[in-house]
C-alpha atoms as a PDB file:
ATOM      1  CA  UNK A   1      36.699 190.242  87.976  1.00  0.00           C
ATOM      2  CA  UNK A   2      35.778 193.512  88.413  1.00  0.00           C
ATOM      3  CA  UNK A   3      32.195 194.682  88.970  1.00  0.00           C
ATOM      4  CA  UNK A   4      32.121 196.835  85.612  1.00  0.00           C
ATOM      5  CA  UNK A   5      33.460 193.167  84.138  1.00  0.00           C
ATOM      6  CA  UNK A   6      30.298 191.824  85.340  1.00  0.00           C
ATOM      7  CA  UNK A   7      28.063 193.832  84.815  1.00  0.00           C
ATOM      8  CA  UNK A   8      29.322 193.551  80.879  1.00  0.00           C
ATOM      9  CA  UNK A   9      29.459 190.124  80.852  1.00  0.00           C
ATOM     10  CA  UNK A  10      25.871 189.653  82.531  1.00  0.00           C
ATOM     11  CA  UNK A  11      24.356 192.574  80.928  1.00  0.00           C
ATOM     12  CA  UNK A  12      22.855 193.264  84.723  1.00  0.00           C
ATOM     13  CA  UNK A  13      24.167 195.495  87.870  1.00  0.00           C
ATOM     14  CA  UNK A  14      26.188 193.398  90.835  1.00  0.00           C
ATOM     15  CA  UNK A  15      24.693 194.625  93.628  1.00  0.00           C
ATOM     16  CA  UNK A  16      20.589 194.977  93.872  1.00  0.00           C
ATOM     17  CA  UNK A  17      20.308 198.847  94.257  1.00  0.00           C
ATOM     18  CA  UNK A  18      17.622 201.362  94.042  1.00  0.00           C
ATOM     19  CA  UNK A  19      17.550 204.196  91.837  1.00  0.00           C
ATOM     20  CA  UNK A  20      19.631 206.650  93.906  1.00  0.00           C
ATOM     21  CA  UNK A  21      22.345 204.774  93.780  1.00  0.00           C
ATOM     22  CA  UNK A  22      22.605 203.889  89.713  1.00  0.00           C
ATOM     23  CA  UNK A  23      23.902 207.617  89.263  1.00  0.00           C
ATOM     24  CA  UNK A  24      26.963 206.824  92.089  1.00  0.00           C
ATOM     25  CA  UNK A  25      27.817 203.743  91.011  1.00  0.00           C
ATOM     26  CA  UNK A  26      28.049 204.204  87.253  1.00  0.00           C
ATOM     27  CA  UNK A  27      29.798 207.530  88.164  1.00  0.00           C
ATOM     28  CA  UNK A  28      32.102 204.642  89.948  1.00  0.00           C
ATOM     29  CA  UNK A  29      32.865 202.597  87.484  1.00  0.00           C
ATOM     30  CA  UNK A  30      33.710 205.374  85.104  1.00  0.00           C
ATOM     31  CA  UNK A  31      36.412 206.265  87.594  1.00  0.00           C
ATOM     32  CA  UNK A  32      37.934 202.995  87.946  1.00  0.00           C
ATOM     33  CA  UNK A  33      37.771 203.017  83.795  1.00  0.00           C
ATOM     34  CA  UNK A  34      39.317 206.111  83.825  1.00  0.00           C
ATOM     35  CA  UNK A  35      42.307 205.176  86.286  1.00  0.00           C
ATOM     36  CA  UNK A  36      43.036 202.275  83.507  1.00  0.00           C
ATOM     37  CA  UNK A  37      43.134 204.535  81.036  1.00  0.00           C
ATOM     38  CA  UNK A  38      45.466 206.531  82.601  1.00  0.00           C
ATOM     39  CA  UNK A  39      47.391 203.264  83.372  1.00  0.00           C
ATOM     40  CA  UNK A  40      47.531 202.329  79.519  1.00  0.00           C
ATOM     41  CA  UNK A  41      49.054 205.651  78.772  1.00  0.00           C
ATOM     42  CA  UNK A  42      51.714 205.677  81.527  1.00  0.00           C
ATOM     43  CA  UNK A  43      52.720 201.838  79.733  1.00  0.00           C
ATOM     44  CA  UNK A  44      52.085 203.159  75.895  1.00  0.00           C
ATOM     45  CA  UNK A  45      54.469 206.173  76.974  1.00  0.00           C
ATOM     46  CA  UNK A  46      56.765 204.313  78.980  1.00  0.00           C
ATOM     47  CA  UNK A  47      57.390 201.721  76.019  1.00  0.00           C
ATOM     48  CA  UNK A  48      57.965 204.722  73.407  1.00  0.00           C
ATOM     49  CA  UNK A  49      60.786 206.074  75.710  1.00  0.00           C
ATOM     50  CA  UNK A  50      61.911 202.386  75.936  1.00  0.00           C
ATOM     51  CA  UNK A  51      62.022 202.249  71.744  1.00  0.00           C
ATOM     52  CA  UNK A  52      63.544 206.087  71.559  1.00  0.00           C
ATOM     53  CA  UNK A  53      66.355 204.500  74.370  1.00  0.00           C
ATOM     54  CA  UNK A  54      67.279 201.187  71.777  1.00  0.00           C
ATOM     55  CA  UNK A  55      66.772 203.279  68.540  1.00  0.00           C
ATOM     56  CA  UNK A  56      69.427 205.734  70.195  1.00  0.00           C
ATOM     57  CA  UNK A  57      72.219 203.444  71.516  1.00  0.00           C
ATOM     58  CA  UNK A  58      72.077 201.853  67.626  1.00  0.00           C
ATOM     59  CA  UNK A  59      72.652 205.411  66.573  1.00  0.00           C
ATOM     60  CA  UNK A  60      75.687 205.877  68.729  1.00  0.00           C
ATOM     61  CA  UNK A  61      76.740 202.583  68.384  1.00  0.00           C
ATOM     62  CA  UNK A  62      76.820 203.255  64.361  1.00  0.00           C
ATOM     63  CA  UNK A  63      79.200 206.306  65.061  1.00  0.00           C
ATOM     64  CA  UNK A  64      81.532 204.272  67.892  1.00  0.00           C
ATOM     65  CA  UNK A  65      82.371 201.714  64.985  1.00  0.00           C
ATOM     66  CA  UNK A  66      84.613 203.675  63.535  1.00  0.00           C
ATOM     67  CA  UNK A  67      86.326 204.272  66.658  1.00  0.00           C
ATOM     68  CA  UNK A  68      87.944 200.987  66.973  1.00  0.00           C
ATOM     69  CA  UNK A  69      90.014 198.932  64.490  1.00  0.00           C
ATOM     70  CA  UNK A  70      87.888 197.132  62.256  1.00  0.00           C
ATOM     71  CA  UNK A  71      88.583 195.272  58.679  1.00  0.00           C
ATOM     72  CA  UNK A  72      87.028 196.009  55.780  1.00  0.00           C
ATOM     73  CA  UNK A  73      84.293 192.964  56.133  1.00  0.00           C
ATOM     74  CA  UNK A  74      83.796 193.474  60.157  1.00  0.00           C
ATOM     75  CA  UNK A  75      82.710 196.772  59.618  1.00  0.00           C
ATOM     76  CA  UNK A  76      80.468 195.820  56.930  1.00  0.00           C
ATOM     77  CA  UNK A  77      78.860 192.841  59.181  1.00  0.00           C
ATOM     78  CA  UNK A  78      78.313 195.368  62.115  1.00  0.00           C
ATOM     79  CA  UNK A  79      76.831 198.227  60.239  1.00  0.00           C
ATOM     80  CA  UNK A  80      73.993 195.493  58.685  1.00  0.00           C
ATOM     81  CA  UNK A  81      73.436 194.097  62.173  1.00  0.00           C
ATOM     82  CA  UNK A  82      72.735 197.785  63.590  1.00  0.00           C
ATOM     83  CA  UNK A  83      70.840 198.288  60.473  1.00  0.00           C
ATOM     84  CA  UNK A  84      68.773 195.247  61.018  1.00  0.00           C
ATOM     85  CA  UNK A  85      67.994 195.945  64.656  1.00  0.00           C
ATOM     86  CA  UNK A  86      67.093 199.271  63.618  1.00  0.00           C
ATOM     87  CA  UNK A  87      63.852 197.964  60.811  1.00  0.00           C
ATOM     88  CA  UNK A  88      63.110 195.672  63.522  1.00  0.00           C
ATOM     89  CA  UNK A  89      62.926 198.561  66.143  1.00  0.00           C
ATOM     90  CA  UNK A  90      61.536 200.595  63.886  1.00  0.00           C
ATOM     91  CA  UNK A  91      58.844 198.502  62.702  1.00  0.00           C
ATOM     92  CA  UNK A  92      57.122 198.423  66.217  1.00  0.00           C
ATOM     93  CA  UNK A  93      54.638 201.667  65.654  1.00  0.00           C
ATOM     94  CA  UNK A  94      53.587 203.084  69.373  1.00  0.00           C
ATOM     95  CA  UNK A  95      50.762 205.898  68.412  1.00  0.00           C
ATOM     96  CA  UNK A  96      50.218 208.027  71.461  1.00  0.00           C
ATOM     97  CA  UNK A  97      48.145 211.916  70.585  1.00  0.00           C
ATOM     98  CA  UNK A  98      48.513 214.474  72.754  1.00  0.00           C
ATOM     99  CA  UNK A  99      45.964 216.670  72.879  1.00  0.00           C
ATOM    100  CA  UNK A 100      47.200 220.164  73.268  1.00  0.00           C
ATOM    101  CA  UNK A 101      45.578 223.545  73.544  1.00  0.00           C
ATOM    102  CA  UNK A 102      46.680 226.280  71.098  1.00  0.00           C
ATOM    103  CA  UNK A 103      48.739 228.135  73.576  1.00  0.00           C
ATOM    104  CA  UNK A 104      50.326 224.498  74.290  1.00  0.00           C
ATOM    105  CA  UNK A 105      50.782 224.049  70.510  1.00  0.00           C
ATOM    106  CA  UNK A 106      53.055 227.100  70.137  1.00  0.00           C
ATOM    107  CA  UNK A 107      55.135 226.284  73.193  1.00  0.00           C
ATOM    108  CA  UNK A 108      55.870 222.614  71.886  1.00  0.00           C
ATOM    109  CA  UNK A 109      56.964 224.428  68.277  1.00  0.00           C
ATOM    110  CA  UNK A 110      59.388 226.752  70.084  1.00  0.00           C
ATOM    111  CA  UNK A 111      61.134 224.287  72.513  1.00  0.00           C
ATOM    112  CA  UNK A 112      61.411 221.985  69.575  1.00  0.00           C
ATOM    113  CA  UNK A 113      62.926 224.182  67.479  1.00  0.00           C
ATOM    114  CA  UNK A 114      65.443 224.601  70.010  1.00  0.00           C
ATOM    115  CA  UNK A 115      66.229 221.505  71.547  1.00  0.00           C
ATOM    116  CA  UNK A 116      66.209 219.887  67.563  1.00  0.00           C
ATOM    117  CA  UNK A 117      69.450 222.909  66.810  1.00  0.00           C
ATOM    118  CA  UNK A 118      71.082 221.637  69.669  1.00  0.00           C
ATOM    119  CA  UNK A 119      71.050 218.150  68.901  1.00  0.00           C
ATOM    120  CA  UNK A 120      71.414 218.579  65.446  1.00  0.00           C
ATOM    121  CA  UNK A 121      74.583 220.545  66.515  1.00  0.00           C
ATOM    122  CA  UNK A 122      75.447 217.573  68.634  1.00  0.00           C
ATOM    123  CA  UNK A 123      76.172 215.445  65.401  1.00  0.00           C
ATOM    124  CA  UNK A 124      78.061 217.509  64.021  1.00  0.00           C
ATOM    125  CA  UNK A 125      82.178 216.783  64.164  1.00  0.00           C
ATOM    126  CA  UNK A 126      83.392 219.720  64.149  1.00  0.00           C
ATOM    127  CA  UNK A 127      80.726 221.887  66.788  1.00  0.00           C
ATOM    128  CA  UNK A 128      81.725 222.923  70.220  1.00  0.00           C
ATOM    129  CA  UNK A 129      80.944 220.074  72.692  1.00  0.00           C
ATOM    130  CA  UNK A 130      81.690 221.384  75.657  1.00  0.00           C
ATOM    131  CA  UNK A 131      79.428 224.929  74.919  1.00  0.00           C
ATOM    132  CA  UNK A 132      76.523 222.812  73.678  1.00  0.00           C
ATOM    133  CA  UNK A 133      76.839 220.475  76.532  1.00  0.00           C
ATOM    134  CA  UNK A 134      76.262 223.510  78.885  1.00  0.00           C
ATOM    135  CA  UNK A 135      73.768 224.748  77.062  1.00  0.00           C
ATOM    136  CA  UNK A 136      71.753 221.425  76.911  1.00  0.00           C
ATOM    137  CA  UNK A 137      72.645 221.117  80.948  1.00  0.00           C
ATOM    138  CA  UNK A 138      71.036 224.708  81.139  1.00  0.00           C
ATOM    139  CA  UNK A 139      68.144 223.906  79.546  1.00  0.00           C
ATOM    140  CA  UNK A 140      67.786 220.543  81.438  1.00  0.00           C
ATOM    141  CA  UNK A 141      67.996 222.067  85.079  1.00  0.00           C
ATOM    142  CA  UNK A 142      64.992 224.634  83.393  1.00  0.00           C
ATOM    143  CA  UNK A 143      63.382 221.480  83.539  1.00  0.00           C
ATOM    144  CA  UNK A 144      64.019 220.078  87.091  1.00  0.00           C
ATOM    145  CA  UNK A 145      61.184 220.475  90.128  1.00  0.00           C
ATOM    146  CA  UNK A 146      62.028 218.549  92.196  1.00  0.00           C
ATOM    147  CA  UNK A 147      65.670 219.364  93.978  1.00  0.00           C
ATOM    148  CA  UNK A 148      68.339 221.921  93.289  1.00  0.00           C
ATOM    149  CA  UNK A 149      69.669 221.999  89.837  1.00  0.00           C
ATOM    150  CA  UNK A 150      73.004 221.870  88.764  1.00  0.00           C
ATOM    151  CA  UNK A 151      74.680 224.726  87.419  1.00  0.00           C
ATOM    152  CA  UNK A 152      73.043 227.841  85.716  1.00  0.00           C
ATOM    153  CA  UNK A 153      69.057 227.651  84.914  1.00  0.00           C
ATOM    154  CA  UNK A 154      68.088 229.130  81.136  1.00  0.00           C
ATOM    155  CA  UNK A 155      65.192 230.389  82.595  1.00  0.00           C
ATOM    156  CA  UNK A 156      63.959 232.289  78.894  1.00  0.00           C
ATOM    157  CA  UNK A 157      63.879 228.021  77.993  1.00  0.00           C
ATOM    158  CA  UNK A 158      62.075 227.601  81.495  1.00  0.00           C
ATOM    159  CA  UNK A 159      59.246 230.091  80.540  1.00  0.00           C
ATOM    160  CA  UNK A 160      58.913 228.327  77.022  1.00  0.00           C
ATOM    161  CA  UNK A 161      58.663 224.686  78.542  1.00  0.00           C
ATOM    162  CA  UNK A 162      56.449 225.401  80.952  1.00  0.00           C
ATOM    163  CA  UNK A 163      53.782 226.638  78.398  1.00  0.00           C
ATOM    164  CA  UNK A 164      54.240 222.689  77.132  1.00  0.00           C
ATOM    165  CA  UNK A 165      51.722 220.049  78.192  1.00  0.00           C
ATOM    166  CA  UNK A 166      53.184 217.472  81.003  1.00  0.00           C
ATOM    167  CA  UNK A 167      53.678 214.350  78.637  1.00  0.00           C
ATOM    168  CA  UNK A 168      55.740 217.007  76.016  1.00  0.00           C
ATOM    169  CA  UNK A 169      57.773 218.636  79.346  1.00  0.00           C
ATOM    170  CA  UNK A 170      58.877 214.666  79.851  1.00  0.00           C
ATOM    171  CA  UNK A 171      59.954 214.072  76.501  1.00  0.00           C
ATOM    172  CA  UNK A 172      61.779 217.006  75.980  1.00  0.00           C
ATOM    173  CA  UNK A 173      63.289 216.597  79.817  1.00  0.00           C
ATOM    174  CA  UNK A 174      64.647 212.618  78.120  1.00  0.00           C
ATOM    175  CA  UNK A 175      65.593 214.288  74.706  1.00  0.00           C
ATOM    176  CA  UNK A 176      68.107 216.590  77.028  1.00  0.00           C
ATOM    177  CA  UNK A 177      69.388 213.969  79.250  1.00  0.00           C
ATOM    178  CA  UNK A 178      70.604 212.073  76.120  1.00  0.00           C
ATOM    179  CA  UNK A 179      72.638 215.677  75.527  1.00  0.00           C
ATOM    180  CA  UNK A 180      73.713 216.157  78.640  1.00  0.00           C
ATOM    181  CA  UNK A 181      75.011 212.808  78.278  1.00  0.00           C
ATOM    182  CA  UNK A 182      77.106 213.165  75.189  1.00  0.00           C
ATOM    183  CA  UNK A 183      74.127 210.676  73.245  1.00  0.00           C
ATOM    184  CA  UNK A 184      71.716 212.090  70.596  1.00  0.00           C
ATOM    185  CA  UNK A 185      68.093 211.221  70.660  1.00  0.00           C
ATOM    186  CA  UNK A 186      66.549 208.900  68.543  1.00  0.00           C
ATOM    187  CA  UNK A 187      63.887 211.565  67.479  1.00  0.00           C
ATOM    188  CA  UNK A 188      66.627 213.716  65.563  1.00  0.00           C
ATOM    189  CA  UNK A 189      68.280 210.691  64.316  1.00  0.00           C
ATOM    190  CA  UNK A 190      65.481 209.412  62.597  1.00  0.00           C
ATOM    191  CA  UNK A 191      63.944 212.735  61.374  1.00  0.00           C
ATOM    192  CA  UNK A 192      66.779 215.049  60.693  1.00  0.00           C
ATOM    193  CA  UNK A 193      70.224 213.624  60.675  1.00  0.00           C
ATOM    194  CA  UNK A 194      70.149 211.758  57.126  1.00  0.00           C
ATOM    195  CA  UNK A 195      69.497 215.420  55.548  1.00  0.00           C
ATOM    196  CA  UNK A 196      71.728 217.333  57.664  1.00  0.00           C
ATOM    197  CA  UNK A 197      74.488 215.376  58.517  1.00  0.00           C
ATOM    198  CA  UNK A 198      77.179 213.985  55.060  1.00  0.00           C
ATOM    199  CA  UNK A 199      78.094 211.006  55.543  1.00  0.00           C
ATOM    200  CA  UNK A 200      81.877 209.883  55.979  1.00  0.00           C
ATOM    201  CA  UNK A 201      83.790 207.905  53.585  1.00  0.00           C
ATOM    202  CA  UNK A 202      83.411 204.530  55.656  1.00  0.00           C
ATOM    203  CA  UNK A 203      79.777 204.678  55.859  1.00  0.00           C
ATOM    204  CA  UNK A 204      79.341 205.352  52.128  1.00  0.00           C
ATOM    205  CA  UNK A 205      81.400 202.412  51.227  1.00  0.00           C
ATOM    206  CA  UNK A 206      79.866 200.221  53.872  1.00  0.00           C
ATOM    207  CA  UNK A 207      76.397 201.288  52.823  1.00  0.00           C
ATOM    208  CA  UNK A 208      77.474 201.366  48.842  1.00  0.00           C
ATOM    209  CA  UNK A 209      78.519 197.358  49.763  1.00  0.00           C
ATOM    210  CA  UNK A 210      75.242 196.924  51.772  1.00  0.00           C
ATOM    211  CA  UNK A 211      73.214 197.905  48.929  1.00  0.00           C
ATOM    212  CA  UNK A 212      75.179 196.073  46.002  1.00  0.00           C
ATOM    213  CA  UNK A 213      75.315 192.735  48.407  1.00  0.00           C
ATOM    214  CA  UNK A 214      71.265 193.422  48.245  1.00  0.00           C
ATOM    215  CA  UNK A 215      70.806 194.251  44.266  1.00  0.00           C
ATOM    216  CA  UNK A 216      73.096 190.652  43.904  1.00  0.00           C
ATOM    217  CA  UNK A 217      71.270 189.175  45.911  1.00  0.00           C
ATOM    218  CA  UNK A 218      67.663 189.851  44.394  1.00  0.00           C
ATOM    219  CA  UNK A 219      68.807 189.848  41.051  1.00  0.00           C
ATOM    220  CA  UNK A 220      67.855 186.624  39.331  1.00  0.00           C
ATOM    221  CA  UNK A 221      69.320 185.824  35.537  1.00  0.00           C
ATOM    222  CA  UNK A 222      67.963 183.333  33.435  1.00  0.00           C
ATOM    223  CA  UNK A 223      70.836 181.212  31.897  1.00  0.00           C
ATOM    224  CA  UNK A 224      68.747 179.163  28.404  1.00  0.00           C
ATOM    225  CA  UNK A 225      69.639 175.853  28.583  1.00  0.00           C
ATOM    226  CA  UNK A 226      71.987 174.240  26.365  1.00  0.00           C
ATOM    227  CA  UNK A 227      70.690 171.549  24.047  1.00  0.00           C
ATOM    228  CA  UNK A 228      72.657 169.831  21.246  1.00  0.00           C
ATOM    229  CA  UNK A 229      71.130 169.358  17.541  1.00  0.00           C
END
């Protein structure tokens, strides 16, 4: 136990000190409070990249399905287990502000903007992989510090991201090493693509089936019993 814990749970000081001292050692324990905090957030923002991760391989897993050879009833089983993994996911909330300055503010609007195109661009079947891979891998090595990047640095993007606060220059950094990668983010799955991207003919049957398997099943008719005169 800590000796902020005990002081808390005894409602007195650990140590026996004079007056000088009670300013440096509540200054003390506000530190050590302080370096939890900071703990917390690293774990709260560590998880939410952890739920992005799952809530994007579902996504791409959604799309592979129709990649391989799959009956009628398979592909109907698969797309409600993705779907169910995906409420599940989903339905773990992870609220973490970030407290940004107005300068900060604008900087976070314009790199979104930008990374969202690309990766909206990304879902789209008939876009130009390789030139939006090398444009996400541009923007990504305007992101790197630490070593020599790889390739050509958009350093217009650079300027813009480095206006960002340090947790957004993170998430944006993961958000283009899912491009880079071939993968979409979970962020532009969940917030864009069901608006900007049509769906093909096997998802609207499999979701069509989905959703009259559901009406059947929560539909309840009440058959009048039969009685004889």
């Amino acid at each position: 136990i800590t000796c902020l814990e005990g002081m808390m749970a005894t409602g007195s000081s650990c140590n026996k000190v004079n007056d000088d001292n009670d300013s440096f050692l509540l200054m003390s324990y506000l530190d050590e409070v302080d370096d939890r905090i900071e703990e917390l957030r690293r774990n709260a923002l560590s998880l939410a990249q952890e739920k992005d991760s799952l809530l994007t391989i579902l996504s791409q897993l959604k799309d592979d399905r129709l990649r391989y050879s799959l009956s009628a009833d398979e592909s109907y089983e698969i797309l409600t287990s993705i779907e169910q993994l995906k409420s599940r996911c989903q339905n773990i909330e992870i609220n973490i502000t970030t407290a940004r300055t107005s300068e900060q503010e604008s900087s976070y609007l314009l790199v979104n903007s930008l990374v969202s195109k690309l990766e909206l661009l990304c879902r789209q079947d008939d876009s130009d992989t390789k030139t939006n891979a090398h444009q996400a891998q541009g923007y990504l090595n305007a992101c790197v510090s630490d070593g020599i990047p790889q390739g050509s640095v958009d350093y217009k993007f650079q300027g813009m991201i480095l206006g960002c606060n340090l947790d957004d220059q993170k998430f944006f950094r993961h958000r283009l090493e899912c491009l880079v990668k071939g993968n979409c983010h979970a962020y532009v799955t969940d917030q864009n693509l069901r608006h900007e991207k049509p769906c093909s003919n096997a998802d609207v049957d499999d979701e069509q089936h989905l959703h009259d398997q559901t009406v059947e099943s929560s539909t309840s008719v009440d058959t009048p019993s039969s009685s004889s005169d």
